[in-house]
Protein backbone atom coordinates (compact mmCIF):
# COMPACT_ATOMS: atom_id res chain seq x y z
CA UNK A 1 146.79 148.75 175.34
CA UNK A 2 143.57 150.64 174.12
CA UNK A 3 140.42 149.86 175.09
CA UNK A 4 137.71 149.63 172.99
CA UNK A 5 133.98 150.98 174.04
CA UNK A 6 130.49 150.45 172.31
CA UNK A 7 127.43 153.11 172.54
CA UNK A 8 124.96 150.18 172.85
CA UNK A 9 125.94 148.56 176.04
CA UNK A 10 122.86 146.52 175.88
CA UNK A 11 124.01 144.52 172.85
CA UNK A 12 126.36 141.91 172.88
CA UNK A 13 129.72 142.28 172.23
CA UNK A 14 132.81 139.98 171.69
CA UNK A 15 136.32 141.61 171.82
CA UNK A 16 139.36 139.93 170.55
CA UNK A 17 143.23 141.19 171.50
CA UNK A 18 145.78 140.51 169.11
CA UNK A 19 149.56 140.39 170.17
CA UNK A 20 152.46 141.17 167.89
CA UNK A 21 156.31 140.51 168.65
CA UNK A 22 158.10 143.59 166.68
CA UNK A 23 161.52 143.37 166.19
CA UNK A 24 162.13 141.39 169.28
CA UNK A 25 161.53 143.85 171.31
CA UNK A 26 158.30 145.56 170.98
CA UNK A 27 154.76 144.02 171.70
CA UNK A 28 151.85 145.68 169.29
CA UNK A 29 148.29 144.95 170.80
CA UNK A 30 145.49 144.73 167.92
CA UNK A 31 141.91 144.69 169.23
CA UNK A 32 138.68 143.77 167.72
CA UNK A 33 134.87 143.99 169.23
CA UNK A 34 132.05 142.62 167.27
CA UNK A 35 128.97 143.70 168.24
CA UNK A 36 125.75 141.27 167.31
CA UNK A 37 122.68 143.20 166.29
CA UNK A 38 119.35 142.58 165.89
CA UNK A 39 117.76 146.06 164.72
CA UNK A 40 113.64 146.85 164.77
CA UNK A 41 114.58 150.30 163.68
CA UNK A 42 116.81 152.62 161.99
CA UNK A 43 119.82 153.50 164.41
CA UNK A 44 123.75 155.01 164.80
CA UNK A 45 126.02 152.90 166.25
CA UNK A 46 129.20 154.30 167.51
CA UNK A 47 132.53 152.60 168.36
CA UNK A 48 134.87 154.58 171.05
CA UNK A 49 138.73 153.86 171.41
CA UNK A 50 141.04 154.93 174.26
CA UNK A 51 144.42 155.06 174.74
CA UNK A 52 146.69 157.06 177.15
CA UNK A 53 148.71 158.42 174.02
CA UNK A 54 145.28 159.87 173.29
CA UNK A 55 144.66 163.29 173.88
CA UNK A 56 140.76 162.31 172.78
CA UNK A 57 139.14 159.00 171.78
CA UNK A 58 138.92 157.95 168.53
CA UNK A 59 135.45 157.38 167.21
CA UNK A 60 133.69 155.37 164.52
CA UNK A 61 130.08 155.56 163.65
CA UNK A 62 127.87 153.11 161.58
CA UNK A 63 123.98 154.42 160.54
CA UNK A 64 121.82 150.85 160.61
CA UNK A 65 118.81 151.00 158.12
CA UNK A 66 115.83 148.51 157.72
CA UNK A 67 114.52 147.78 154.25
CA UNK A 68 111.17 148.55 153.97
CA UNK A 69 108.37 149.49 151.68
CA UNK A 70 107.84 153.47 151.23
CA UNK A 71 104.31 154.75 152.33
CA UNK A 72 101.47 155.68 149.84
CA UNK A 73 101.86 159.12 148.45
CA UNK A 74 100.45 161.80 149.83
CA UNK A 75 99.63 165.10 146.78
CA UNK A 76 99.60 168.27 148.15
CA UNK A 77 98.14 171.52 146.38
CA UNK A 78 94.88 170.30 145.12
CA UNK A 79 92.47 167.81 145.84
CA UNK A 80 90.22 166.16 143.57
CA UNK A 81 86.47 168.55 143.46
CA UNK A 82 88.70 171.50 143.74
CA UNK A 83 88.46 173.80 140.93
CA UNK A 84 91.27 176.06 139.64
CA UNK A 85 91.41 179.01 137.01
CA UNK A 86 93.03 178.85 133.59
CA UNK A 87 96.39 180.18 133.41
CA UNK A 88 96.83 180.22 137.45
CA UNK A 89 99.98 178.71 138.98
CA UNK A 90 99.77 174.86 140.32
CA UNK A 91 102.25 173.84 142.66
CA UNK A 92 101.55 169.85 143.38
CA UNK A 93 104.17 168.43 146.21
CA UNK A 94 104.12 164.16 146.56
CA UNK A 95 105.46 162.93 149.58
CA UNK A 96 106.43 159.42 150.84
CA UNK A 97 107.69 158.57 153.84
CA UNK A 98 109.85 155.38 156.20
CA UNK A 99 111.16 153.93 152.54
CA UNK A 100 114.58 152.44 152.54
CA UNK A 101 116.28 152.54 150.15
CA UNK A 102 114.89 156.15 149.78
CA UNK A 103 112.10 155.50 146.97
CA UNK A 104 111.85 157.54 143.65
CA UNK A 105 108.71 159.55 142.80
CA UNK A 106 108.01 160.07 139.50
CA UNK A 107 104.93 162.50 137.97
CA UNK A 108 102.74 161.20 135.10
CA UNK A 109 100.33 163.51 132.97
CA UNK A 110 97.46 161.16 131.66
CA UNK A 111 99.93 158.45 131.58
CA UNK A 112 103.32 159.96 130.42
CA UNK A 113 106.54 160.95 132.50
CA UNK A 114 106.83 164.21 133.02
CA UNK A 115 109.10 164.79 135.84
CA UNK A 116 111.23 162.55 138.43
CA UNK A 117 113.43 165.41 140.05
CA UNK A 118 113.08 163.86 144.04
CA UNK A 119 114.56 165.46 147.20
CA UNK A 120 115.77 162.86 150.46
CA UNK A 121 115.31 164.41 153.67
CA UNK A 122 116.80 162.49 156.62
CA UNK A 123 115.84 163.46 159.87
CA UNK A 124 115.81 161.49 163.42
CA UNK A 125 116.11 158.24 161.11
CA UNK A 126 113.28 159.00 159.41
CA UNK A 127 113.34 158.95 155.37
CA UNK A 128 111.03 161.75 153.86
CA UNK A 129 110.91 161.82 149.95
CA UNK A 130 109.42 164.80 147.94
CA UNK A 131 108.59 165.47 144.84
CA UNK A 132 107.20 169.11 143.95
CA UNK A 133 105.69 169.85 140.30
CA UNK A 134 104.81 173.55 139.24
CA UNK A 135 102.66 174.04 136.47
CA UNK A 136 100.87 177.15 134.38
CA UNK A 137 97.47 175.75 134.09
CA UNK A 138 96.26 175.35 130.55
CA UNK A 139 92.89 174.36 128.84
CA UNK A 140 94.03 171.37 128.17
CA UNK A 141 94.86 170.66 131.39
CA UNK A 142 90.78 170.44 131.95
CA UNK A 143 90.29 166.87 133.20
CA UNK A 144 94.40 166.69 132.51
CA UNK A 145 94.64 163.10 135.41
CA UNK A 146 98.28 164.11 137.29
CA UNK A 147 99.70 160.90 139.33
CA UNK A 148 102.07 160.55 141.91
CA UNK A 149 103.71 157.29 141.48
CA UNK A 150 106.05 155.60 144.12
CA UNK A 151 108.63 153.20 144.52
CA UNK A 152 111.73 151.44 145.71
CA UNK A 153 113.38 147.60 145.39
CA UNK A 154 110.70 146.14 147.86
CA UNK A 155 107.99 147.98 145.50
CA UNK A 156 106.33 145.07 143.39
CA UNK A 157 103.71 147.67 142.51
CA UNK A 158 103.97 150.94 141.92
CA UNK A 159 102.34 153.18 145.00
CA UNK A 160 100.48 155.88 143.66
CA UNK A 161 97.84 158.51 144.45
CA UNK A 162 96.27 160.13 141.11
CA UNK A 163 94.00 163.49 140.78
CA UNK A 164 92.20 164.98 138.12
CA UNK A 165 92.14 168.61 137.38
CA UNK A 166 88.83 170.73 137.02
CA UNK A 167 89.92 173.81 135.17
CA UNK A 168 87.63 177.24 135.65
CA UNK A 169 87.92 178.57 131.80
CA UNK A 170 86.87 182.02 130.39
CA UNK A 171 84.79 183.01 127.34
CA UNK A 172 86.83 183.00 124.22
CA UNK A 173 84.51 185.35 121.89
CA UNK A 174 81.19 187.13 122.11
CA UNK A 175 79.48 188.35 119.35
CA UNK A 176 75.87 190.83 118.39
CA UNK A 177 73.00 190.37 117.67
CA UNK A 178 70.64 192.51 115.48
CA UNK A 179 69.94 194.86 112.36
CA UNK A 180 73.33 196.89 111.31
CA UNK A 181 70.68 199.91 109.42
CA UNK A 182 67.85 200.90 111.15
CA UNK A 183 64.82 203.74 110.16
CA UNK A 184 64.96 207.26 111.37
CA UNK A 185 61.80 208.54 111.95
CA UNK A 186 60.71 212.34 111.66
CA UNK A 187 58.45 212.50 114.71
CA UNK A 188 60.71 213.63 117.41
CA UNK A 189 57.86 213.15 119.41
CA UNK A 190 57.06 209.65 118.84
CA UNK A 191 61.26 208.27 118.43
CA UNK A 192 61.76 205.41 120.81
CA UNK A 193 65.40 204.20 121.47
CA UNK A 194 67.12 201.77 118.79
CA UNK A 195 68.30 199.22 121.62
CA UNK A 196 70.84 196.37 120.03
CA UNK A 197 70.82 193.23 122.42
CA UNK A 198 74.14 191.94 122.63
CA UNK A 199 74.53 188.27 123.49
CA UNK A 200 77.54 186.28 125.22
CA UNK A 201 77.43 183.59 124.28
CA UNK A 202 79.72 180.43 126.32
CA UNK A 203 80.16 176.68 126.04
CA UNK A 204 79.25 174.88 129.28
CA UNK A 205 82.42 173.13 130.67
CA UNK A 206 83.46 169.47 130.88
CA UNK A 207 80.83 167.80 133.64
CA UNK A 208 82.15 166.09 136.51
CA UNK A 209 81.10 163.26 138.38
CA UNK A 210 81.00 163.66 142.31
CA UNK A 211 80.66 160.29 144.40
CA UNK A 212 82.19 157.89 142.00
CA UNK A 213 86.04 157.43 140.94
CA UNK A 214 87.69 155.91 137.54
CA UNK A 215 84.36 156.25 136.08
CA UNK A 216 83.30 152.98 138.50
CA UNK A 217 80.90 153.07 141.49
CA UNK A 218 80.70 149.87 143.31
CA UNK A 219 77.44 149.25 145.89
CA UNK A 220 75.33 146.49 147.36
CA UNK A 221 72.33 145.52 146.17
CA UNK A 222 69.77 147.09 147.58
CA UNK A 223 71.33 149.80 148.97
CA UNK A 224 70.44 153.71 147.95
CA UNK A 225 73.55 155.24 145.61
CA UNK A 226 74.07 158.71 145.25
CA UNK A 227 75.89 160.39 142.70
CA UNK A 228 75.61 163.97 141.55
CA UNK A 229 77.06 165.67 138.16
CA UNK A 230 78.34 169.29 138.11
CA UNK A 231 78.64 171.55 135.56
CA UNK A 232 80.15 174.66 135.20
CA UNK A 233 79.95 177.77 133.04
CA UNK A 234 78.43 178.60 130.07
CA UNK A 235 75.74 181.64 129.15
CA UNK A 236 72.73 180.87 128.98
CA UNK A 237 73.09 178.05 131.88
CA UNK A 238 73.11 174.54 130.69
CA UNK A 239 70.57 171.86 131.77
CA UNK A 240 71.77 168.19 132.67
CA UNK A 241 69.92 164.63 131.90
CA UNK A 242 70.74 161.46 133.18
CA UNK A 243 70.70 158.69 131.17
CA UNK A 244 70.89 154.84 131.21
CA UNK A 245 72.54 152.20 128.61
CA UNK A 246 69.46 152.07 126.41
CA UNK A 247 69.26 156.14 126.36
CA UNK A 248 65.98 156.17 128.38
CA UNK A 249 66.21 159.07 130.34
CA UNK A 250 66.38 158.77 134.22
CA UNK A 251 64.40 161.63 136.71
CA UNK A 252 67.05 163.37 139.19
CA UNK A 253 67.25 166.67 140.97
CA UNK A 254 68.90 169.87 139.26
CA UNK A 255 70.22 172.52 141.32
CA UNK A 256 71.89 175.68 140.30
CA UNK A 257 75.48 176.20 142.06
CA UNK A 258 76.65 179.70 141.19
CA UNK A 259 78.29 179.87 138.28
CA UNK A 260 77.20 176.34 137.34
CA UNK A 261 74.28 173.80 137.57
CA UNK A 262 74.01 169.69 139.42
CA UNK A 263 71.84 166.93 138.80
CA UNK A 264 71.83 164.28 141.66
CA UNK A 265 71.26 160.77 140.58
CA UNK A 266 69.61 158.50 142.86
CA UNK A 267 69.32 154.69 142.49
CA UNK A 268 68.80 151.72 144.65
CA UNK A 269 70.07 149.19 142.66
CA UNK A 270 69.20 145.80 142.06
CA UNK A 271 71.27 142.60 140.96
CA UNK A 272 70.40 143.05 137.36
CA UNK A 273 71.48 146.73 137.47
CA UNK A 274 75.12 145.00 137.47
CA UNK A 275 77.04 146.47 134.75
CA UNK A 276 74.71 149.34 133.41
CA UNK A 277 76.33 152.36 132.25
CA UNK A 278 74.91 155.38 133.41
CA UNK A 279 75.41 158.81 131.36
CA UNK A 280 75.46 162.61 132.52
CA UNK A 281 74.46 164.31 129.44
CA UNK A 282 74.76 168.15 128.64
CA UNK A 283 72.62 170.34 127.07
CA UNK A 284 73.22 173.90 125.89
CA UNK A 285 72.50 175.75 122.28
CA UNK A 286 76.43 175.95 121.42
CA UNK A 287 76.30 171.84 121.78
CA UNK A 288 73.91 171.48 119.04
CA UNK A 289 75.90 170.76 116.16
CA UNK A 290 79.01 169.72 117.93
CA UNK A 291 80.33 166.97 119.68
CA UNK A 292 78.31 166.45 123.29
CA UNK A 293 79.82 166.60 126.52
CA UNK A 294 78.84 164.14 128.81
CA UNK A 295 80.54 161.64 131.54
CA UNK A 296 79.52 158.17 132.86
CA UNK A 297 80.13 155.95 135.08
CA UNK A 298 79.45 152.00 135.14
CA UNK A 299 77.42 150.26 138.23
CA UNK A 300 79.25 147.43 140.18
CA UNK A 301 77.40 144.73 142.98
CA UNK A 302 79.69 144.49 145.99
CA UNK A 303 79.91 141.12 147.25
């Protein structure tokens, strides 16, 4: 007869032997263990018969997993505030982790599926989900909102992590000013220089709102709120304004950052301030008969 051994001695296990009569003659022994688990964690289990007509034991293995919720997602590559260059490579990697049934990840561009090509990696009993997006970044990728979205069959709601793209973009034309003819005087002595000025001229970029996210900033009353508004680009340098819901315009602090300017808005709200929309406004000579570029954000009371 065989004998039958478990890798878990401290569970409990019930064997069973089983004798058949064959032809008469020959006795067959059949035997079963059952082995009652109660599992906390993902684990092998391994079943071991023996025999003396063995020259090694036969083995069976089992791999126990839990069911449980994936973890948030994590987005490598870029971090919202970080800025990137136009046409530069973007490689964005979403990871989950501990999800069983391994989770899908799935990337959205301002809403819409782009890509849900996920790789399992099983290690130590540990689930580890990727996702890994490459991109060419384009101008329309400028405030482009890229989300990592997560989930399995214990998922009622989506996990998700979601960033938004500042793209660094170049000047598109320049063009001169000044005369095309100009007067040649006779006095060789008295000729000054013609000197043509020629001016670049560059849109300011989208503004950006530091300190607040989804275009919501939640605060007690009472309490000071900062939130400052970047803008890059653009020749000559842009100026920013803040203004409130009625377009009164609010006093803040401008800064010049390299190769763009901030405005830091600074309120201490009070309970009727609940609701108010608040404005970042640009202003720069190529705005003037176009379209303005400003952000906002709306003022919650936390409770």
């Amino acid at each position: 007869m065989n004998e039958i051994k478990s890798n878990e001695s401290n569970e409990a296990a019930k064997t069973t032997v089983t004798k058949t009569l064959l032809s008469n003659r020959h006795t067959m022994y059949s035997i079963e263990s059952n082995l009652i688990l109660y599992p906390k964690i993902d684990e092998e289990y391994r079943c071991q018969a023996e025999h003396p007509g063995l020259s090694k034991p036969l083995r069976a293995m089992a791999m126990i997993n839990i069911y449980r919720q994936p973890s948030p997602p994590v987005i490598d590559g870029y971090k919202n505030g970080d800025i990137i260059n136009y046409q530069e490579k973007l490689t964005l990697k979403c990871t989950s982790i501990n999800g069983y049934p391994p989770p899908t990840i799935i990337w959205y561009r301002n809403g819409v599926e782009i890509d849900r090509q996920s790789t399992i990696i099983q290690q130590n009993g540990r689930h580890e989900v990727y996702n890994t997006l490459t991109i060419i970044v384009d101008h329309n990728d400028n405030q482009a909102q890229y989300t990592c979205q997560v989930m399995n069959s214990l998922t009622t709601i989506p996990l998700q992590e979601t960033i938004t793209l500042n793209v660094f973009l170049f000047p598109t034309k320049i063009h001169i000013d000044g005369p095309t003819e100009v007067l040649l005087s006779d006095d060789n002595d008295s000729q000054e220089p013609n000197i043509r000025n020629i001016a670049c001229i560059d849109p300011p970029e989208m503004p950006i709102l530091l300190g607040v996210e989804n275009n919501r900033a939640t605060v007690f009353v009472g309490e000071i709120f900062k939130c400052k508004c970047v803008c890059y680009g653009g020749n000559p340098r842009a100026n920013l304004i803040w203004l409130n819901q009625n377009d009164r315009e609010i006093s803040a602090l401008s800064t010049t950052t390299g190769t763009g300017i901030s405005s830091e808005l600074v309120l201490r709200p009070t309970a009727n301030d609940h609701g108010q929309i608040f404005r970042c406004h640009v202003i720069h000579p190529t705005l003037l008969l176009k379209k303005p570029l400003e952000v906002f954000f709306t003022l919650h009371k936390k409770t």
